[in-house]
C-alpha atoms as a PDB file:
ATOM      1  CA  UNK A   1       0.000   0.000   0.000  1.00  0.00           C
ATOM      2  CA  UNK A   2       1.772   3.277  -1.349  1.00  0.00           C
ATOM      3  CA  UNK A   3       2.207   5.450   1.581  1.00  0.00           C
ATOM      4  CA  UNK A   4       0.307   9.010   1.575  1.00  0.00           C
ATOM      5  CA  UNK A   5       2.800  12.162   1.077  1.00  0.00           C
ATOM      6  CA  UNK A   6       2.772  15.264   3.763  1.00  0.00           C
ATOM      7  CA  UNK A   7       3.429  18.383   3.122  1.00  0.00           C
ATOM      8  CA  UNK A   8       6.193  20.439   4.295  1.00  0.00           C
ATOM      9  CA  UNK A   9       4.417  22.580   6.729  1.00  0.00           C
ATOM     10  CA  UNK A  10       0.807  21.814   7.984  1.00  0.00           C
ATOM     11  CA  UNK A  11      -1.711  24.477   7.685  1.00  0.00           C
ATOM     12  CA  UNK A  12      -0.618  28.232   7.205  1.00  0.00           C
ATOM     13  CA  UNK A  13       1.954  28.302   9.502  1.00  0.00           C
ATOM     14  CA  UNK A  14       4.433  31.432   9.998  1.00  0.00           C
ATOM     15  CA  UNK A  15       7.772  31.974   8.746  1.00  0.00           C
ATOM     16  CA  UNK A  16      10.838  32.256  11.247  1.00  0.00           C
ATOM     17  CA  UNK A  17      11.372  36.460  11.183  1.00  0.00           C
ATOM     18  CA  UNK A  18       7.656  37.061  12.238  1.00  0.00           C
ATOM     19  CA  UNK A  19       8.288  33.711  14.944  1.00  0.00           C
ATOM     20  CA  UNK A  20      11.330  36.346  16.082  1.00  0.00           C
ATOM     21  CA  UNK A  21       9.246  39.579  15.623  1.00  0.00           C
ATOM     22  CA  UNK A  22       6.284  38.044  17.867  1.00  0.00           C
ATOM     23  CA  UNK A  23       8.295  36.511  20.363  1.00  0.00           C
ATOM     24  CA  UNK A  24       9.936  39.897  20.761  1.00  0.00           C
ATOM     25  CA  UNK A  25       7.331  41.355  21.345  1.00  0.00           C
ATOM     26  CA  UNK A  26       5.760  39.601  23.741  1.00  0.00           C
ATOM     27  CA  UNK A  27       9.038  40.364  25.481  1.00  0.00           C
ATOM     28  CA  UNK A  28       8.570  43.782  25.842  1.00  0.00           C
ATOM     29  CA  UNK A  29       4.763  43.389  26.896  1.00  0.00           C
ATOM     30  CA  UNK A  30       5.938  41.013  29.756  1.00  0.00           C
ATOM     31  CA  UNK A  31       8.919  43.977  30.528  1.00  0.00           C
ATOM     32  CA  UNK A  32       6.996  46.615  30.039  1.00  0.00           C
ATOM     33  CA  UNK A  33       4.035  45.532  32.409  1.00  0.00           C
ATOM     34  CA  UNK A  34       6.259  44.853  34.928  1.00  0.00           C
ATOM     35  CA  UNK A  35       8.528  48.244  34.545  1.00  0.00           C
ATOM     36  CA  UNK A  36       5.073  50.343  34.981  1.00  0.00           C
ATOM     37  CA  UNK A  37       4.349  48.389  37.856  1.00  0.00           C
ATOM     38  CA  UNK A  38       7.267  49.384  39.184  1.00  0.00           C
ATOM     39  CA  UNK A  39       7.239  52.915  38.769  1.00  0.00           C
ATOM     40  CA  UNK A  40       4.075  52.836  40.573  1.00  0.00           C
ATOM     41  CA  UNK A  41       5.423  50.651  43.383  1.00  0.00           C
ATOM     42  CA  UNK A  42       8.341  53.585  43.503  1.00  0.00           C
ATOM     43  CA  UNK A  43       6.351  56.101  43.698  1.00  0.00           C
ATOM     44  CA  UNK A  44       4.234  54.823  46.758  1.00  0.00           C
ATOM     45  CA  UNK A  45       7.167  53.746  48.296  1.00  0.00           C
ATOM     46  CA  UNK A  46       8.621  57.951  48.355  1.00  0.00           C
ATOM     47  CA  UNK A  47       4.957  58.669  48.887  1.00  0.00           C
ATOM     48  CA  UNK A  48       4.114  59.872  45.565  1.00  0.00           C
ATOM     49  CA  UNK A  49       1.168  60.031  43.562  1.00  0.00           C
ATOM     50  CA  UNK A  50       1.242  56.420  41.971  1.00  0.00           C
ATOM     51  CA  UNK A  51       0.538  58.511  38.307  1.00  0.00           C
ATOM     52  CA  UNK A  52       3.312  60.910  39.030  1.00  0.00           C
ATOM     53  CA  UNK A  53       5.510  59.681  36.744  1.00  0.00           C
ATOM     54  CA  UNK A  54       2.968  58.169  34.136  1.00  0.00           C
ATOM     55  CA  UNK A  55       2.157  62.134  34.029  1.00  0.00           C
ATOM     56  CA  UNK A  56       5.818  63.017  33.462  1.00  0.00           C
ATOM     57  CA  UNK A  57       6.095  60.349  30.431  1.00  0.00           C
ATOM     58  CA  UNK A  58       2.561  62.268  29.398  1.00  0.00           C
ATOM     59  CA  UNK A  59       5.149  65.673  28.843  1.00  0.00           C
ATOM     60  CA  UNK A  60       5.862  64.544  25.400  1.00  0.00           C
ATOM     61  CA  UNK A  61       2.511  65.020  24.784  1.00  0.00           C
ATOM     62  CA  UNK A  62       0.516  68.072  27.009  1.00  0.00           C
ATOM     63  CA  UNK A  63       3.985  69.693  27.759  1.00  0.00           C
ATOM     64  CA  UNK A  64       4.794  71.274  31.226  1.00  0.00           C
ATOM     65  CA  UNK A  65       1.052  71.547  31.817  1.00  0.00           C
ATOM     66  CA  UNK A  66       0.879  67.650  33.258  1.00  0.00           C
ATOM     67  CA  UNK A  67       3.539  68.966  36.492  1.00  0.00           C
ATOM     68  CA  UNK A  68      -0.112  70.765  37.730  1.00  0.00           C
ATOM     69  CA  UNK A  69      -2.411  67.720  36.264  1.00  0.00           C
ATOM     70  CA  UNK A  70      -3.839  65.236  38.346  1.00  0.00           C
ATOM     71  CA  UNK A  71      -5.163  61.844  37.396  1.00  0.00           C
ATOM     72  CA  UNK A  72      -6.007  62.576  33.616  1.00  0.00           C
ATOM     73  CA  UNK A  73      -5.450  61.956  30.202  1.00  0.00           C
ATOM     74  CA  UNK A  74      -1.741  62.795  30.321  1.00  0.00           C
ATOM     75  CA  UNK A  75      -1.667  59.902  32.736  1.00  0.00           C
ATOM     76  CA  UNK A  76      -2.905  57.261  30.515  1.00  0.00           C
ATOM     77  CA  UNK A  77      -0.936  58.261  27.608  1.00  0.00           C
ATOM     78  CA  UNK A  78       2.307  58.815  29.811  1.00  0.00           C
ATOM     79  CA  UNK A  79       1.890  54.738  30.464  1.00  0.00           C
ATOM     80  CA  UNK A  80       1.233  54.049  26.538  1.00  0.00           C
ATOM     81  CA  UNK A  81       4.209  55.747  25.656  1.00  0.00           C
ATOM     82  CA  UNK A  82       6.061  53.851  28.142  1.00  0.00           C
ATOM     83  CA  UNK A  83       4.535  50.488  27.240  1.00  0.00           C
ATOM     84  CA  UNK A  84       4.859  51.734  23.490  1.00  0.00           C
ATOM     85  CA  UNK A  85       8.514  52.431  24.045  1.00  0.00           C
ATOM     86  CA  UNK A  86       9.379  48.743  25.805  1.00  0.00           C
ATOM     87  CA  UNK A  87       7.260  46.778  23.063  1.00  0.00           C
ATOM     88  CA  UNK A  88       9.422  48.586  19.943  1.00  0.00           C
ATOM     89  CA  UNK A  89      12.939  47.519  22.498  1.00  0.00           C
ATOM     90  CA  UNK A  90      11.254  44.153  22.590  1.00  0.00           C
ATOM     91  CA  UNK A  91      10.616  43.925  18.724  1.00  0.00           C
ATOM     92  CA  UNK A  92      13.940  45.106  17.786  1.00  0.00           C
ATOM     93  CA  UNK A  93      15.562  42.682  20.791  1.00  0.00           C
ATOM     94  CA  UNK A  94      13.580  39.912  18.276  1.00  0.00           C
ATOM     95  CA  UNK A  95      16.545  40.244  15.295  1.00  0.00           C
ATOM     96  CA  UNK A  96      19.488  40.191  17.710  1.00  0.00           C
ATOM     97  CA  UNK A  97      18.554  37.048  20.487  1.00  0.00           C
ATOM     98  CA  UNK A  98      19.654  33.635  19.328  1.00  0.00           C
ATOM     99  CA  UNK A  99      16.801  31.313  19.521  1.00  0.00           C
ATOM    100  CA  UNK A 100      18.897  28.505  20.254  1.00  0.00           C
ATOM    101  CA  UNK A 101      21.188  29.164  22.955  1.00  0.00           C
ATOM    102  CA  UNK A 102      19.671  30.796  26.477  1.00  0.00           C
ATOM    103  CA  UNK A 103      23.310  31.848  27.554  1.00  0.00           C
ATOM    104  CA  UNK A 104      24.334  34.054  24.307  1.00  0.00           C
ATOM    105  CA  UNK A 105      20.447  35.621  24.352  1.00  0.00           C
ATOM    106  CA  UNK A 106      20.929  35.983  27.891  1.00  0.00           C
ATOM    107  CA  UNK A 107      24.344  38.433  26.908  1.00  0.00           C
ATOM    108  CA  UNK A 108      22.689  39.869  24.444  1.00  0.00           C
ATOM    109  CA  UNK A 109      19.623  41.116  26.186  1.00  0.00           C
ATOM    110  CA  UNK A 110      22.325  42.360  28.938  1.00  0.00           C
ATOM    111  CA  UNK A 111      24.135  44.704  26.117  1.00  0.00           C
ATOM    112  CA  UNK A 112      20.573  45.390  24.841  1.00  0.00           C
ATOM    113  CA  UNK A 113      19.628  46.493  28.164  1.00  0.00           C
ATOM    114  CA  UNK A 114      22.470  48.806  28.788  1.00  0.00           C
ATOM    115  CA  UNK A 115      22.039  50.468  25.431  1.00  0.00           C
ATOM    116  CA  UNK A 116      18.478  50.931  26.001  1.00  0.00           C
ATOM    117  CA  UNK A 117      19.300  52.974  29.642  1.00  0.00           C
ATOM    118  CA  UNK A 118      21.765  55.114  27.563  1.00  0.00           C
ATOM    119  CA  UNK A 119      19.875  55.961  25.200  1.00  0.00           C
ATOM    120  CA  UNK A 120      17.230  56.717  27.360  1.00  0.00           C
ATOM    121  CA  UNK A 121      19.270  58.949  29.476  1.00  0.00           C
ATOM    122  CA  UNK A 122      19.995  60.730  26.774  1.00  0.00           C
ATOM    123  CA  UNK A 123      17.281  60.901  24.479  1.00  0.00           C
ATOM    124  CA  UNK A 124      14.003  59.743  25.809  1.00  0.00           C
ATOM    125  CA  UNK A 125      13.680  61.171  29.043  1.00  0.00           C
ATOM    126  CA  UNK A 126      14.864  64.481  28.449  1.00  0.00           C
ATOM    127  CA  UNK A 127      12.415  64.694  25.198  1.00  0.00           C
ATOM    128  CA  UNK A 128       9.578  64.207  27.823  1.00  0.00           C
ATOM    129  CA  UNK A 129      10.336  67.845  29.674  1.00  0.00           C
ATOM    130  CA  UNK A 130      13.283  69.277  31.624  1.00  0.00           C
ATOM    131  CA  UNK A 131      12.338  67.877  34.602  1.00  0.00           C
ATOM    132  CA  UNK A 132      11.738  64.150  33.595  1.00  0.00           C
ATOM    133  CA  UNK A 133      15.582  63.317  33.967  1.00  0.00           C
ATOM    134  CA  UNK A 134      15.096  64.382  37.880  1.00  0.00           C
ATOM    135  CA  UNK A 135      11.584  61.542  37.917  1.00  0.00           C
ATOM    136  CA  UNK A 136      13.660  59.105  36.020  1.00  0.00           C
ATOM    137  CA  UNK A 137      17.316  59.305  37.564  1.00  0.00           C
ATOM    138  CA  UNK A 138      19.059  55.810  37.487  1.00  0.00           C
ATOM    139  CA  UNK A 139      18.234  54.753  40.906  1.00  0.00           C
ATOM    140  CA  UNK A 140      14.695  54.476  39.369  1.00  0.00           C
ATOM    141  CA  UNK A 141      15.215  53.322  36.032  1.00  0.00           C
ATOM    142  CA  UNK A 142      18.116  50.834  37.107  1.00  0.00           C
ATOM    143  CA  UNK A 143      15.471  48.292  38.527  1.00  0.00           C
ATOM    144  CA  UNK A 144      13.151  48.586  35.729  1.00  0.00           C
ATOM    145  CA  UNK A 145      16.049  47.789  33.512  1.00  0.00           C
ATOM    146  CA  UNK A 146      16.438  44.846  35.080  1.00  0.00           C
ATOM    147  CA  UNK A 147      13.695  44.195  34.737  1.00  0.00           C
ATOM    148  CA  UNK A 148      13.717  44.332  31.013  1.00  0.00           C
ATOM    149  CA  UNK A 149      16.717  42.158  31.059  1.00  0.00           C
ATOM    150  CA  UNK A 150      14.559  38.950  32.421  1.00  0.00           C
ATOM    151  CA  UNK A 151      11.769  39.258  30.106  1.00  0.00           C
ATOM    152  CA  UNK A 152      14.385  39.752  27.131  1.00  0.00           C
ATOM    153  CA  UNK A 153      16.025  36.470  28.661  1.00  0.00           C
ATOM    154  CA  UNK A 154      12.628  34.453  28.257  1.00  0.00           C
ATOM    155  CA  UNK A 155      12.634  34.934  24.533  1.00  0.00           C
ATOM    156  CA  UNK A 156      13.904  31.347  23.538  1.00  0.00           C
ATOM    157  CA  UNK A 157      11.415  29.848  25.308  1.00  0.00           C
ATOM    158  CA  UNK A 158       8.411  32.457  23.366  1.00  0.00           C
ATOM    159  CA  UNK A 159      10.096  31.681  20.038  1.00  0.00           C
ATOM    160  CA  UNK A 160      10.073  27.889  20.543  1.00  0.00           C
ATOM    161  CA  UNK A 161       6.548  27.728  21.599  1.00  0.00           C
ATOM    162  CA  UNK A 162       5.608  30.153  18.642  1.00  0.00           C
ATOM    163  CA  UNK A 163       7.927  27.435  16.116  1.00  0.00           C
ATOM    164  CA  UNK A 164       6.032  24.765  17.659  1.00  0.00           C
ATOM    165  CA  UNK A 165       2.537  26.161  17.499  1.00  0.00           C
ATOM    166  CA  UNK A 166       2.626  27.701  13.921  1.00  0.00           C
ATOM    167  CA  UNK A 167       4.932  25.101  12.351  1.00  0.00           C
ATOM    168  CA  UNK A 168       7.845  27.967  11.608  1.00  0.00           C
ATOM    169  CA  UNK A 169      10.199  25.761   9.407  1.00  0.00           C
ATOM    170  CA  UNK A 170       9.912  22.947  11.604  1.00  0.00           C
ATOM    171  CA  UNK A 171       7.922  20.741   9.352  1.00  0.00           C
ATOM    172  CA  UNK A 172       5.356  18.470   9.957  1.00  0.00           C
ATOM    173  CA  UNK A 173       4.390  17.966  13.698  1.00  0.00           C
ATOM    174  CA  UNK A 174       5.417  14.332  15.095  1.00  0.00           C
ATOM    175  CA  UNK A 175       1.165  13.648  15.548  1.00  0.00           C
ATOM    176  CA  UNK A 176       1.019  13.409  11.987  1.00  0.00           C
ATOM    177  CA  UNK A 177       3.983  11.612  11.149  1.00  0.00           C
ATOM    178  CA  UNK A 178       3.651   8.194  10.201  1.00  0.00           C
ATOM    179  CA  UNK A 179       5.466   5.793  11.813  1.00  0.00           C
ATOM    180  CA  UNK A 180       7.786   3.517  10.549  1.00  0.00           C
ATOM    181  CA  UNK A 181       7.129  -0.198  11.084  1.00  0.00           C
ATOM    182  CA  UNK A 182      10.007  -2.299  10.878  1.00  0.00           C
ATOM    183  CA  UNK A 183      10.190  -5.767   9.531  1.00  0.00           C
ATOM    184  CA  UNK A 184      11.803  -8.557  11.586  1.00  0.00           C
ATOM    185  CA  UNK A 185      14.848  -9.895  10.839  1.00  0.00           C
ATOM    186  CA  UNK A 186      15.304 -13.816   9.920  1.00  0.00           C
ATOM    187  CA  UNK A 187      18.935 -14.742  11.433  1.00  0.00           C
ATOM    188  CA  UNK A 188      21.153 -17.176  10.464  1.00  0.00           C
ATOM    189  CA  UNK A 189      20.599 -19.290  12.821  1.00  0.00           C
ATOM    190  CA  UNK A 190      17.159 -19.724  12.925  1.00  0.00           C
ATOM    191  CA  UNK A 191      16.377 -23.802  12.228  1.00  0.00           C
ATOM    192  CA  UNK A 192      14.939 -24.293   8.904  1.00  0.00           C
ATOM    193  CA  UNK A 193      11.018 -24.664   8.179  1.00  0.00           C
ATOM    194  CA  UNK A 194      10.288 -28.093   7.782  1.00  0.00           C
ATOM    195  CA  UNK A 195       8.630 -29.099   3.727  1.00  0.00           C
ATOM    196  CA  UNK A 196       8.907 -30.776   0.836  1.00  0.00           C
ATOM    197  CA  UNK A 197      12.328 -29.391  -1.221  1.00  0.00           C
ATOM    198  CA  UNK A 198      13.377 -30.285  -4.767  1.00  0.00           C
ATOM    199  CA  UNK A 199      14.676 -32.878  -5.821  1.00  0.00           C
ATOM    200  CA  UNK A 200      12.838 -35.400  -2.827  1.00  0.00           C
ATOM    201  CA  UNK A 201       9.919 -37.362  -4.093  1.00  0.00           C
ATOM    202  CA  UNK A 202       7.858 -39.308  -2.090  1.00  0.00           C
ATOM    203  CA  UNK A 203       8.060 -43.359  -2.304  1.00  0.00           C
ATOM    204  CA  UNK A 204       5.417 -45.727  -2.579  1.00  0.00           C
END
């Protein structure tokens, strides 16, 4: 019985670079969930309005106005821009981890990290007002990028479940494999199976 082909890839599937893309950013979701929680734990903990700095981000929007602002809509789209600015790290984190090794993505999101916090220093926070370096000195933004660092870590384990799931260049999956049923062997030793042979006719 001939045996039925299978194709390369079962059902749609997606290709490798959006597997890295995806995983990426569910990196910086993870990251940048837990970095606004912790600006909010921060701010409780120096008895702070839990928004203050959510307002601050909201500067590079509403301008000095959100220092005298309250609970608002500078507030909410302070914490997009935050969680907007993590989830583009985590995409662009996608193209530089190595899927197949934890230890070198593990480097790699430590160099990430570090690049991030510069160029955050020097670019992001100060676009946000003149005062937003002062709400986000290192001793506050240290923590939260460390906090980066471990979700950037976990992206092996997103991008393997994404392979598995959506079939990126992996191939078939082993359910629909079929197996391979192997014939037994007749050894050389095995006594002979008693029957008539050539040659031997029977005598009245």
């Amino acid at each position: 019985m001939p045996t039925p082909s299978l194709p390369e890839n079962s059902g749609p599937g997606l290709s490798a670079s959006l597997c890295r893309l995806w995983a990426g950013l569910q990196c910086g979701v993870g990251g940048g969930v837990l970095i606004l929680a912790w600006f909010i734990l921060h701010s409780l903990a120096r008895r702070e309005y839990w928004w203050s700095r959510f307002n601050v981000a909201g500067g590079l929007f509403y301008g000095p106005e959100v220092y005298h602002s309250g609970l608002s809509r500078a507030t909410l789209s302070g914490a997009a821009a935050l969680l907007f600015y993590y989830c583009v790290a985590g995409i662009c984190f996608g193209w530089l981890a190595d899927p197949a090794s934890r230890l070198r993505t593990l480097l790699r999101a430590a160099l990430w990290a570090g690049l991030l916090h510069a160029f955050a220093s020097f670019c992001v926070w100060p676009a946000m007002g003149v005062f937003a370096p002062l709400w986000f000195a290192w001793k506050t933004t240290l923590p939260a990028d460390l906090l980066l660092l471990l979700a950037l870590a976990r992206f092996p384990i997103h991008y393997r479940r994404l392979a598995e799931f959506h079939g990126a260049g992996a191939g078939p999956p082993a359910s629909m494999v079929e197996p391979i049923e192997l014939q037994p062997e007749t050894s050389s030793a095995d006594p002979p199976i008693p029957g008539p042979t050539a040659g031997n006719g029977s005598r009245s």
